[in-house]
C-alpha atoms as a PDB file:
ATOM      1  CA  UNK A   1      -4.822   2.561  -7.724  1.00  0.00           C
ATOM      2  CA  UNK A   2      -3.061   2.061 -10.736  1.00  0.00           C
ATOM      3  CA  UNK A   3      -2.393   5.047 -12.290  1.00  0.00           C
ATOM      4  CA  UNK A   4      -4.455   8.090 -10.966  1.00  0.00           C
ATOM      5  CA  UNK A   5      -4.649   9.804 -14.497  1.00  0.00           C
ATOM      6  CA  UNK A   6      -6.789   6.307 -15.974  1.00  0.00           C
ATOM      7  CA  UNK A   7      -8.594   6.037 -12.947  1.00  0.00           C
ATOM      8  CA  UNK A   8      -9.527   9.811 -12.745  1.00  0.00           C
ATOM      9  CA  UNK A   9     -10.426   9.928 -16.242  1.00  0.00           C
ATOM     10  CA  UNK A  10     -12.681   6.990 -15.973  1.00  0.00           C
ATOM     11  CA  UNK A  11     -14.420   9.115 -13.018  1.00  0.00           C
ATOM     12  CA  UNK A  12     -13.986   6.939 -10.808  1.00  0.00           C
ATOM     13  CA  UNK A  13     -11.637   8.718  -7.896  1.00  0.00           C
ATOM     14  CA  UNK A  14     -13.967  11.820  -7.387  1.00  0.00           C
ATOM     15  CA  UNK A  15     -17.431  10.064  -6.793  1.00  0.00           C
ATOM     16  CA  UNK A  16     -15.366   7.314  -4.514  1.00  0.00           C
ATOM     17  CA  UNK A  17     -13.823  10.206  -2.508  1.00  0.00           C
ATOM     18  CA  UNK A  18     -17.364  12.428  -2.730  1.00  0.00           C
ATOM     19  CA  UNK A  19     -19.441   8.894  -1.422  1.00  0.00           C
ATOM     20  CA  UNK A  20     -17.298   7.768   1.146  1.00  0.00           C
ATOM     21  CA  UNK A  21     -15.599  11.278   2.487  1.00  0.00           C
ATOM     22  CA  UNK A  22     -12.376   9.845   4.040  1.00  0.00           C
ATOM     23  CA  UNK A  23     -10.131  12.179   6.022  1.00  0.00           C
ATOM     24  CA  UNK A  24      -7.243  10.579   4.776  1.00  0.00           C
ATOM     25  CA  UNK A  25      -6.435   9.182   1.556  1.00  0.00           C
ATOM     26  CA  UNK A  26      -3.260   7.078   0.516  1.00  0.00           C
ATOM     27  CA  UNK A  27      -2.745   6.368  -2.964  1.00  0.00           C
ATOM     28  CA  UNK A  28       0.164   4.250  -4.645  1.00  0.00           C
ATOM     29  CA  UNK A  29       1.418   3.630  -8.441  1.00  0.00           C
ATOM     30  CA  UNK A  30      -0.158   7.155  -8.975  1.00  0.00           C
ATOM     31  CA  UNK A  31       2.381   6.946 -11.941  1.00  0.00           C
ATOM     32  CA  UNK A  32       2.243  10.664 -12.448  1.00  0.00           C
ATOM     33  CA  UNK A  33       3.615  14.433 -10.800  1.00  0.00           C
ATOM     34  CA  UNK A  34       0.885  16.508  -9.534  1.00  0.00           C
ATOM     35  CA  UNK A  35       1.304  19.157 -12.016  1.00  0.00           C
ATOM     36  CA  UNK A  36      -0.020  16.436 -14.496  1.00  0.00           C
ATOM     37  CA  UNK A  37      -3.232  15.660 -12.313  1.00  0.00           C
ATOM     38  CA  UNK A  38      -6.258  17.941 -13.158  1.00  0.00           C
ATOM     39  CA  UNK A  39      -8.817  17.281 -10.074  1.00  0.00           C
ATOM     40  CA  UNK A  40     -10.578  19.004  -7.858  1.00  0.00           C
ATOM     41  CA  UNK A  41     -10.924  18.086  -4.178  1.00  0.00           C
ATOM     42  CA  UNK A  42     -11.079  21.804  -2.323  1.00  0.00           C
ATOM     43  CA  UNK A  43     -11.233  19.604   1.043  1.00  0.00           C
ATOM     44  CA  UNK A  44      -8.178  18.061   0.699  1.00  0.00           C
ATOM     45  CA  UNK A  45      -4.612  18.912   1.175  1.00  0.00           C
ATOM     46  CA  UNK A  46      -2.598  16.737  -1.302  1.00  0.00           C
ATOM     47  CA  UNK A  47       1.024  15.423  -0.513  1.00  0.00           C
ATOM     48  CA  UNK A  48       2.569  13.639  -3.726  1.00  0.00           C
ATOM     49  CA  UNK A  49       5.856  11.767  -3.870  1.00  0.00           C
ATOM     50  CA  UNK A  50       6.249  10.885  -7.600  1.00  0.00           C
ATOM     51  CA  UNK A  51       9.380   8.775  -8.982  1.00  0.00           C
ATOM     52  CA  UNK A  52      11.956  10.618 -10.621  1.00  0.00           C
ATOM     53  CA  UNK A  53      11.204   8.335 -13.916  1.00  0.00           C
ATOM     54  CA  UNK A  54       8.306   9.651 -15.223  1.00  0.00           C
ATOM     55  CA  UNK A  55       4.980   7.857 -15.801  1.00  0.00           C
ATOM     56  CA  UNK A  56       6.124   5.290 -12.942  1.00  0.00           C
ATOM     57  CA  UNK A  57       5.139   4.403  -9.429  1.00  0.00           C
ATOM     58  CA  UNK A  58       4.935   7.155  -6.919  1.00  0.00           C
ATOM     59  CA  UNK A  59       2.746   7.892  -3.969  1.00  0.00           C
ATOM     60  CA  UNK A  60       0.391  10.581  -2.305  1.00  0.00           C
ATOM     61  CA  UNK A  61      -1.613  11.456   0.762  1.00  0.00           C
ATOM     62  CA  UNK A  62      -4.947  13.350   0.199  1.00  0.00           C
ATOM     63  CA  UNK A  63      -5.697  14.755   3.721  1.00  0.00           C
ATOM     64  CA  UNK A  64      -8.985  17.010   5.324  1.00  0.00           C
ATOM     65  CA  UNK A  65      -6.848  17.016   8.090  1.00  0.00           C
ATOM     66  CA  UNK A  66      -3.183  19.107   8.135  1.00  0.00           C
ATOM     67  CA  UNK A  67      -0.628  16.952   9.275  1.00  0.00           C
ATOM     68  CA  UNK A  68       2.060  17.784  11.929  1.00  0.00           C
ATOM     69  CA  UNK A  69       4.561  16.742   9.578  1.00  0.00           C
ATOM     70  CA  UNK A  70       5.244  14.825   6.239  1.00  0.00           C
ATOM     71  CA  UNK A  71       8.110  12.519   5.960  1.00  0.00           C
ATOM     72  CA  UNK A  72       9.405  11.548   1.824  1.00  0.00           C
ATOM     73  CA  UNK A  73      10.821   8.321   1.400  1.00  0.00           C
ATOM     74  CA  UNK A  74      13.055   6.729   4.174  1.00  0.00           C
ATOM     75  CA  UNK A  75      15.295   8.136   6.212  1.00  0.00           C
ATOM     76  CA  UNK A  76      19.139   7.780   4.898  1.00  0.00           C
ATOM     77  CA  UNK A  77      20.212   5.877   8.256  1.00  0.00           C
ATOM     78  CA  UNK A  78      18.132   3.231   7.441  1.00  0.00           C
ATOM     79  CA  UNK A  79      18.862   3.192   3.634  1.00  0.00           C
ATOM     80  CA  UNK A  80      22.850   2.921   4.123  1.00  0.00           C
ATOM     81  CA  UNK A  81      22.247  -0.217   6.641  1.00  0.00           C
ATOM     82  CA  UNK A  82      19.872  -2.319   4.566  1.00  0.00           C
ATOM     83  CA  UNK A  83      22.449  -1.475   1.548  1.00  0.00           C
ATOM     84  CA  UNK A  84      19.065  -0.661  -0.356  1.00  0.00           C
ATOM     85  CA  UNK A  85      20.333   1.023  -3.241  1.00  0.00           C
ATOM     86  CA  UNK A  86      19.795   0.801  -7.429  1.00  0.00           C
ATOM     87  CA  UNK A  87      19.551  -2.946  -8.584  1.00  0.00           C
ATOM     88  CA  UNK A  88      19.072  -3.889 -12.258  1.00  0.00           C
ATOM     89  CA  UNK A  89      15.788  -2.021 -12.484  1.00  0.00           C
ATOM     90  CA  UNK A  90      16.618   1.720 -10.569  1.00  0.00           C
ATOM     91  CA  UNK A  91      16.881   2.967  -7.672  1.00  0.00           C
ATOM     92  CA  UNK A  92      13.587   2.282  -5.301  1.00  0.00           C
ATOM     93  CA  UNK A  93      14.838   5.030  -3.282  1.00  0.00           C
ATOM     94  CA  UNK A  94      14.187   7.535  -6.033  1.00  0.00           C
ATOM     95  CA  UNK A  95      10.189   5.585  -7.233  1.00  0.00           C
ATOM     96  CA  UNK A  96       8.399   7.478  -4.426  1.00  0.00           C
ATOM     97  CA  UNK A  97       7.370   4.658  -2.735  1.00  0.00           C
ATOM     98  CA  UNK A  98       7.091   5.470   0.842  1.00  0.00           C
ATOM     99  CA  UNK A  99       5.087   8.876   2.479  1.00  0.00           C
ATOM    100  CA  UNK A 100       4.126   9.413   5.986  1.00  0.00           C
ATOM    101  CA  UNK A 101       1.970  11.776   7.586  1.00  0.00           C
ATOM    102  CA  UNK A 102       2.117  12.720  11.332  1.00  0.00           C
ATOM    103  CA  UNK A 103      -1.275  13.627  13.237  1.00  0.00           C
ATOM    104  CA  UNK A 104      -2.405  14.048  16.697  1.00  0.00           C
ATOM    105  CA  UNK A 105      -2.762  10.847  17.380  1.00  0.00           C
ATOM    106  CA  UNK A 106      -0.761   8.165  15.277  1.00  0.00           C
ATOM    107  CA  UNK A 107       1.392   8.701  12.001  1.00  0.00           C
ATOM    108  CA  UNK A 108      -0.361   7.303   8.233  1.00  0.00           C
ATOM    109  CA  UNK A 109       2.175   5.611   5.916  1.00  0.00           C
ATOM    110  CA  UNK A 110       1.271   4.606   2.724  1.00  0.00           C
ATOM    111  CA  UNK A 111       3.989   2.602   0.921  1.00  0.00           C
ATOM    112  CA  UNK A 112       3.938   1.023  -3.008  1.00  0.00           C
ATOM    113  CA  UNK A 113       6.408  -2.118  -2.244  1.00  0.00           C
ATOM    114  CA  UNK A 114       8.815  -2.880  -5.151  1.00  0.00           C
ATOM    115  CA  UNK A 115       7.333  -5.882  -7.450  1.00  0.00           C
ATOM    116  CA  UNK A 116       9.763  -9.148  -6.954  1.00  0.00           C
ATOM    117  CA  UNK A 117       8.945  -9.814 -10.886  1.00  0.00           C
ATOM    118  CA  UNK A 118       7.904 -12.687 -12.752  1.00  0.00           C
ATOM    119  CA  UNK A 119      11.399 -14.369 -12.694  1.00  0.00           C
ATOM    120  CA  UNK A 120      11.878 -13.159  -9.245  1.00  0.00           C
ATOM    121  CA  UNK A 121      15.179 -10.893  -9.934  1.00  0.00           C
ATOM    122  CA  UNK A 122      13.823  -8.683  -7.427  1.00  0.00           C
ATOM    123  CA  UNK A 123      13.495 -11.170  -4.559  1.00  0.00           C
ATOM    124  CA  UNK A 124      16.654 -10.583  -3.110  1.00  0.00           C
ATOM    125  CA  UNK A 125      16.103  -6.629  -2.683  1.00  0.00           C
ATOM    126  CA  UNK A 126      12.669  -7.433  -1.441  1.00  0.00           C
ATOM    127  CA  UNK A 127      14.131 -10.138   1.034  1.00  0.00           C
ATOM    128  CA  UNK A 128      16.929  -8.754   2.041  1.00  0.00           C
ATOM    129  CA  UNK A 129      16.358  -4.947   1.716  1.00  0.00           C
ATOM    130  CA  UNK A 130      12.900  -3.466   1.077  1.00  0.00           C
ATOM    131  CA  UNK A 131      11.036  -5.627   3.704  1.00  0.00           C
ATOM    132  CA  UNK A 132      13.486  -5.421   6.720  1.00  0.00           C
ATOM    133  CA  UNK A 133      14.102  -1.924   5.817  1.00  0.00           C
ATOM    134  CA  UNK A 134      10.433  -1.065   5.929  1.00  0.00           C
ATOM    135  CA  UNK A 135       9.662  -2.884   8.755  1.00  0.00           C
ATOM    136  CA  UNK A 136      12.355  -1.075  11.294  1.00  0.00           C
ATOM    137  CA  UNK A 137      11.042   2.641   9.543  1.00  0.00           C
ATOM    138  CA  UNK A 138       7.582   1.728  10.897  1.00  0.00           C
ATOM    139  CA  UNK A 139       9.117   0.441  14.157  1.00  0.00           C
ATOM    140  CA  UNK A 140      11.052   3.810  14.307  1.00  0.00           C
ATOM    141  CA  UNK A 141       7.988   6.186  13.771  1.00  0.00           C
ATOM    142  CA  UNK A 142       5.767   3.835  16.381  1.00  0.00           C
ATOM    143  CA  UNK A 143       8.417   4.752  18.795  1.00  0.00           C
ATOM    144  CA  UNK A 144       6.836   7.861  18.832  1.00  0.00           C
ATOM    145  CA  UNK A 145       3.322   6.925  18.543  1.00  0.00           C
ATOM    146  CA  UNK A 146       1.382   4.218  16.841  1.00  0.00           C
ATOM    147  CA  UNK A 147       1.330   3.638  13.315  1.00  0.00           C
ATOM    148  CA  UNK A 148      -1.165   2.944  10.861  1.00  0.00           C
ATOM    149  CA  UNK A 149       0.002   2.037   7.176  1.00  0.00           C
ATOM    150  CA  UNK A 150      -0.910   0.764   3.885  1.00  0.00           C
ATOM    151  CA  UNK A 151      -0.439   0.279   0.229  1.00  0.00           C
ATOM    152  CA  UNK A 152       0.152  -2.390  -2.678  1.00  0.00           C
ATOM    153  CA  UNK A 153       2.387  -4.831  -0.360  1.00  0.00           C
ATOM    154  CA  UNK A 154       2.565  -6.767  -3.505  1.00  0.00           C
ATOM    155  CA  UNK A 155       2.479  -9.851  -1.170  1.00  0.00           C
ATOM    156  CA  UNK A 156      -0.509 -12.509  -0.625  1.00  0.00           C
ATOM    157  CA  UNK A 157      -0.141 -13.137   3.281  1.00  0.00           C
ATOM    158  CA  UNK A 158      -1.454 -16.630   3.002  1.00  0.00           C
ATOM    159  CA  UNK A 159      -3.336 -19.262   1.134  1.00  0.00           C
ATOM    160  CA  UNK A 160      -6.375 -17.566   2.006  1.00  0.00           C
ATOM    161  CA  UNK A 161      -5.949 -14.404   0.137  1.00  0.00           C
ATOM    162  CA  UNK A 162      -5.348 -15.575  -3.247  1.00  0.00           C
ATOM    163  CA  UNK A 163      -7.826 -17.706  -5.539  1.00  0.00           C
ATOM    164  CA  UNK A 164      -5.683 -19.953  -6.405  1.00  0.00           C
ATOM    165  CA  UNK A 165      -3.051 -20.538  -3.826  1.00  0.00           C
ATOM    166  CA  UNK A 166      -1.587 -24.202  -5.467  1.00  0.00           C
ATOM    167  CA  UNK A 167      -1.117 -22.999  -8.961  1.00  0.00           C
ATOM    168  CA  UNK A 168       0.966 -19.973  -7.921  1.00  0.00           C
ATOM    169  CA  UNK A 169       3.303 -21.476  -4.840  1.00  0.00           C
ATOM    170  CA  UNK A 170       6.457 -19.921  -5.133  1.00  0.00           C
ATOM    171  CA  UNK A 171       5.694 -17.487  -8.041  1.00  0.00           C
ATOM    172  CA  UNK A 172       5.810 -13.909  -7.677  1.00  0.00           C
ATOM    173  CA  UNK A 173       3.593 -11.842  -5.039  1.00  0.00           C
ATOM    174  CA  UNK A 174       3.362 -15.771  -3.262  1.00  0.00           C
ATOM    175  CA  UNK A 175       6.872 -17.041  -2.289  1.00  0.00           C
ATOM    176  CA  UNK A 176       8.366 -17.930   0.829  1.00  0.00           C
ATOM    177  CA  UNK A 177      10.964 -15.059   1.067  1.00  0.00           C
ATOM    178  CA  UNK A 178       7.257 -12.361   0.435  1.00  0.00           C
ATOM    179  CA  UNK A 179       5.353 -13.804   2.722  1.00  0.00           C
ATOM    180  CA  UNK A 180       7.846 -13.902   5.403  1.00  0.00           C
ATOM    181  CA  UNK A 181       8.637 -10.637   4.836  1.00  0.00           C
ATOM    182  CA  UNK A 182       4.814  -9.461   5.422  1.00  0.00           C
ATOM    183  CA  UNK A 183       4.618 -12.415   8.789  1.00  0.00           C
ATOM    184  CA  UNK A 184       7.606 -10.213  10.501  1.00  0.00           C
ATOM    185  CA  UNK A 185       5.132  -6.969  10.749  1.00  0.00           C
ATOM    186  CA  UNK A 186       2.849  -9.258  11.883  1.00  0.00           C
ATOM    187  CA  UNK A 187       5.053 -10.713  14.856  1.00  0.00           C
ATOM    188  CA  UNK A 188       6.527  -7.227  15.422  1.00  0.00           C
ATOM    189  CA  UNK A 189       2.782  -6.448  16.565  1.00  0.00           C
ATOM    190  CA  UNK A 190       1.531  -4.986  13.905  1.00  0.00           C
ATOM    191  CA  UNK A 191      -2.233  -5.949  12.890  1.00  0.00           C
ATOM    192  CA  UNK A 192      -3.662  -6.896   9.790  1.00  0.00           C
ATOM    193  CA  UNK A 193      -6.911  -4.817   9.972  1.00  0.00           C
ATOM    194  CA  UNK A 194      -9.513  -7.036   7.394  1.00  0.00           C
ATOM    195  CA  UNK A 195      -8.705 -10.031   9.352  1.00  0.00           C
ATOM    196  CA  UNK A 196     -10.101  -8.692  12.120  1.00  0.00           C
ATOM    197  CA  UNK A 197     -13.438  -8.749  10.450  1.00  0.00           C
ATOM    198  CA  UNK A 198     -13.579 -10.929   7.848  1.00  0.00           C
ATOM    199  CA  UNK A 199     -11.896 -15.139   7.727  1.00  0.00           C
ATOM    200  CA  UNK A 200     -11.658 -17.126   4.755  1.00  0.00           C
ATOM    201  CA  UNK A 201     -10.961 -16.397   1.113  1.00  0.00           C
ATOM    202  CA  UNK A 202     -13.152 -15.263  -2.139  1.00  0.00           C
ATOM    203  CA  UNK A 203     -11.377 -11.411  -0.942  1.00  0.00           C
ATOM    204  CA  UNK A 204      -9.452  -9.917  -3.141  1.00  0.00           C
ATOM    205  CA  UNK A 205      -7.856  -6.339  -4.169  1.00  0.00           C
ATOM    206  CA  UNK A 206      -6.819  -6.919  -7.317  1.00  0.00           C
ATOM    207  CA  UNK A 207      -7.215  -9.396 -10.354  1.00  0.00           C
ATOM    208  CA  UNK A 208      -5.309  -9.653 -13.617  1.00  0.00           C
ATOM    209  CA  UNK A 209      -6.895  -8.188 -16.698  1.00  0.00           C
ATOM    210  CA  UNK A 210      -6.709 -11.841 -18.021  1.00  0.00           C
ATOM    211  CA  UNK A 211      -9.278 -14.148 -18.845  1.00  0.00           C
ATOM    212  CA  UNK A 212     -12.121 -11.771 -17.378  1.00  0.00           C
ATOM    213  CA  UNK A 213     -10.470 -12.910 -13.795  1.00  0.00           C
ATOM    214  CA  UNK A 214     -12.443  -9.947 -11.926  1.00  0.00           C
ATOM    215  CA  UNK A 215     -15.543 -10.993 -13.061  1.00  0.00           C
ATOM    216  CA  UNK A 216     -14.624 -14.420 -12.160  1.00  0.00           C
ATOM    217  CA  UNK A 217     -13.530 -12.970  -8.580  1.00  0.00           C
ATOM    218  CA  UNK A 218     -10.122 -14.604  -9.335  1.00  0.00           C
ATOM    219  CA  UNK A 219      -7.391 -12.426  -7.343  1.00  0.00           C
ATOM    220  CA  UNK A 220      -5.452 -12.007  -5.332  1.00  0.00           C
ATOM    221  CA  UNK A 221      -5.708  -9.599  -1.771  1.00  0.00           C
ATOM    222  CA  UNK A 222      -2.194  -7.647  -1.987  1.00  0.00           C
ATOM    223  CA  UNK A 223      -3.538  -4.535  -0.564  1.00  0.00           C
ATOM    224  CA  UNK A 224      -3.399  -3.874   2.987  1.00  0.00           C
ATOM    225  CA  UNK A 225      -4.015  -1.650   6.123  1.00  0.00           C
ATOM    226  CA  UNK A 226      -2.347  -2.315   8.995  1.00  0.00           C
ATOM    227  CA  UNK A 227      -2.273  -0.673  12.428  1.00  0.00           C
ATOM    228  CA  UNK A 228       0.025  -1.002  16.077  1.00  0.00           C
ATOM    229  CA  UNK A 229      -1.270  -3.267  18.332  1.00  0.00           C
ATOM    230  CA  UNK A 230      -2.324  -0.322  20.497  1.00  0.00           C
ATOM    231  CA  UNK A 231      -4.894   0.486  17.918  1.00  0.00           C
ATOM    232  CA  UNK A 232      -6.531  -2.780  17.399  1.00  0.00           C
ATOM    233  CA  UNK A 233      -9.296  -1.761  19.492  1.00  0.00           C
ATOM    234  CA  UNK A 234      -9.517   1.506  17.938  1.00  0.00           C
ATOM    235  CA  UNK A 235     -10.728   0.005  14.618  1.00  0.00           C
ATOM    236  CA  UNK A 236     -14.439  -0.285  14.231  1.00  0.00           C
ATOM    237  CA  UNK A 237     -14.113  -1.698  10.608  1.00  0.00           C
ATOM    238  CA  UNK A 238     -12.245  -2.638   7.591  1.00  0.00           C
ATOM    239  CA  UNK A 239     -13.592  -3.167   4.088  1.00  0.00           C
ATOM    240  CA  UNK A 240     -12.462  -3.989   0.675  1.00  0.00           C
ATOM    241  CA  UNK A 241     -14.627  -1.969  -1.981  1.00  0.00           C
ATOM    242  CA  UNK A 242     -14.295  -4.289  -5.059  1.00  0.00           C
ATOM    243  CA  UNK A 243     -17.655  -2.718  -6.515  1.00  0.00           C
ATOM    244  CA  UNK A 244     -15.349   0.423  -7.207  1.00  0.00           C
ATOM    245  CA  UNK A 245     -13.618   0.137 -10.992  1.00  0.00           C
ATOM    246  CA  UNK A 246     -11.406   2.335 -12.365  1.00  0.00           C
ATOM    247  CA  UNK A 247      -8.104   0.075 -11.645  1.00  0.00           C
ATOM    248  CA  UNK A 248      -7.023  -3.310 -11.741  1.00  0.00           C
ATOM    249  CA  UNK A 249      -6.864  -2.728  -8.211  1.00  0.00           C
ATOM    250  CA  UNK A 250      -9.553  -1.227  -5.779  1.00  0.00           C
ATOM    251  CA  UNK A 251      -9.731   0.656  -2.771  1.00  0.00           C
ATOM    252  CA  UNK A 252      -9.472  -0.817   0.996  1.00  0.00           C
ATOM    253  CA  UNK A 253     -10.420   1.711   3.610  1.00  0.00           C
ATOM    254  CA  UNK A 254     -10.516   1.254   7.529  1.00  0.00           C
ATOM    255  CA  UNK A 255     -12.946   3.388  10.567  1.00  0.00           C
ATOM    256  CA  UNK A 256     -10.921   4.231  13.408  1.00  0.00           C
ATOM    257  CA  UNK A 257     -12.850   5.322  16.738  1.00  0.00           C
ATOM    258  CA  UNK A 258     -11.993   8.879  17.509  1.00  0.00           C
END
């Protein structure tokens, strides 16, 4: 969602949360601390991550359900071999961008994936950085058991989940170097959850506020949930809730069997 404070004052994130009841919920681009955040969920535990510039990306986990554990951004190790430190634009290491929660039964990430911007400058940390180093974090954690995540992936897999796949070839959110980055989860096993359900395009997560493209259904699907191949049969659906406003981007959810 982009930005929680718009979204909640819009009243959108309460009734969502009230109609649809999910034990977890991952937010990204919350673009606020929680001390700035007036809401009132009494089921929920809330886990924020917020960027150290204010006003700016960030990340949280609204749970029913008390995790095991709660891991903050990604672990040094990993940080130090991808080299993924500041760049022209900050440090994505300090833009809260990555949480996970351990359960039971599997581990929830939700992750806000840097944008490569419109003259690509950021390409190269997404390439050569971000993506890899992502990738082998969720490969670490399924290790230990399987792995469900999701976020703004900022990334449309194929041709299929953008309107207008042609006119936007090798622009940002639809290069090569993005979409390869989002194919290696898939060949490392991990499962793009809508496509399970639902072929073809006309679904999207987000549209530009531009030339009344949501009305238009003119977007693009760079919002994801993805699980470990061990829990493909485990998911019973996935849906993309476009009716819900509040954001130029709306909420995706998944039902997991118990």
């Amino acid at each position: 969602m982009n930005g929680i404070r718009a979204v909640i004052k819009k009243n959108e994130l309460e009734p969502f949360i009230k109609k649809h009841q999910p034990d977890v919920l991952c937010l990204q681009e919350t673009k606020a601390h929680k001390d700035q955040v007036a809401i009132d969920l009494p089921d929920y535990e809330e886990y924020w991550y917020s960027a150290d510039k204010k006003g700016y990306s960030g990340t949280a986990i609204f749970t029913k359900v008390t995790p095991l554990n709660v891991l903050y951004g990604l672990p040094e190790d990993i940080i130090e071999t991808y080299n993924l430190s500041e760049d022209s634009y900050g440090d994505p290491n300090k833009e809260g961008r990555v949480i996970a929660a351990e359960f039971d039964e599997f581990y929830v990430v939700t992750v806000y994936t840097p944008n490569a911007k419109e003259d690509l400058s950021r390409i190269p940390l997404r390439h050569e950085k971000w993506d890899p180093a992502f990738l082998e974090y969720c490969k670490r954690l399924e290790q230990k058991k399987p792995v469900v995540f999701c976020g703004d992936l900022n990334v449309a897999h194929t041709e299929d989940d953008l309107a207008r796949p042609k006119e936007n070839d090798g622009k940002k959110g639809f290069t090569i170097e993005e979409r390869e980055g989002f194919q290696k989860f898939i060949d490392a096993g991990f499962v793009d959850t809508f496509r399970l359900f639902t072929q073809g395009n006309g679904h999207y997560t987000w549209w530009t506020h531009w030339a009344n493209s949501r009305a238009r259904n003119v977007g693009w699907r760079i919002d994801y949930v993805l699980v470990s191949s061990s829990l493909k049969s485990k998911v019973k659906s996935a849906n993309i809730h476009a009716d819900v406003m509040g954001s130029d981007h709306c909420p995706v959810s998944i039902k997991l069997q118990p």
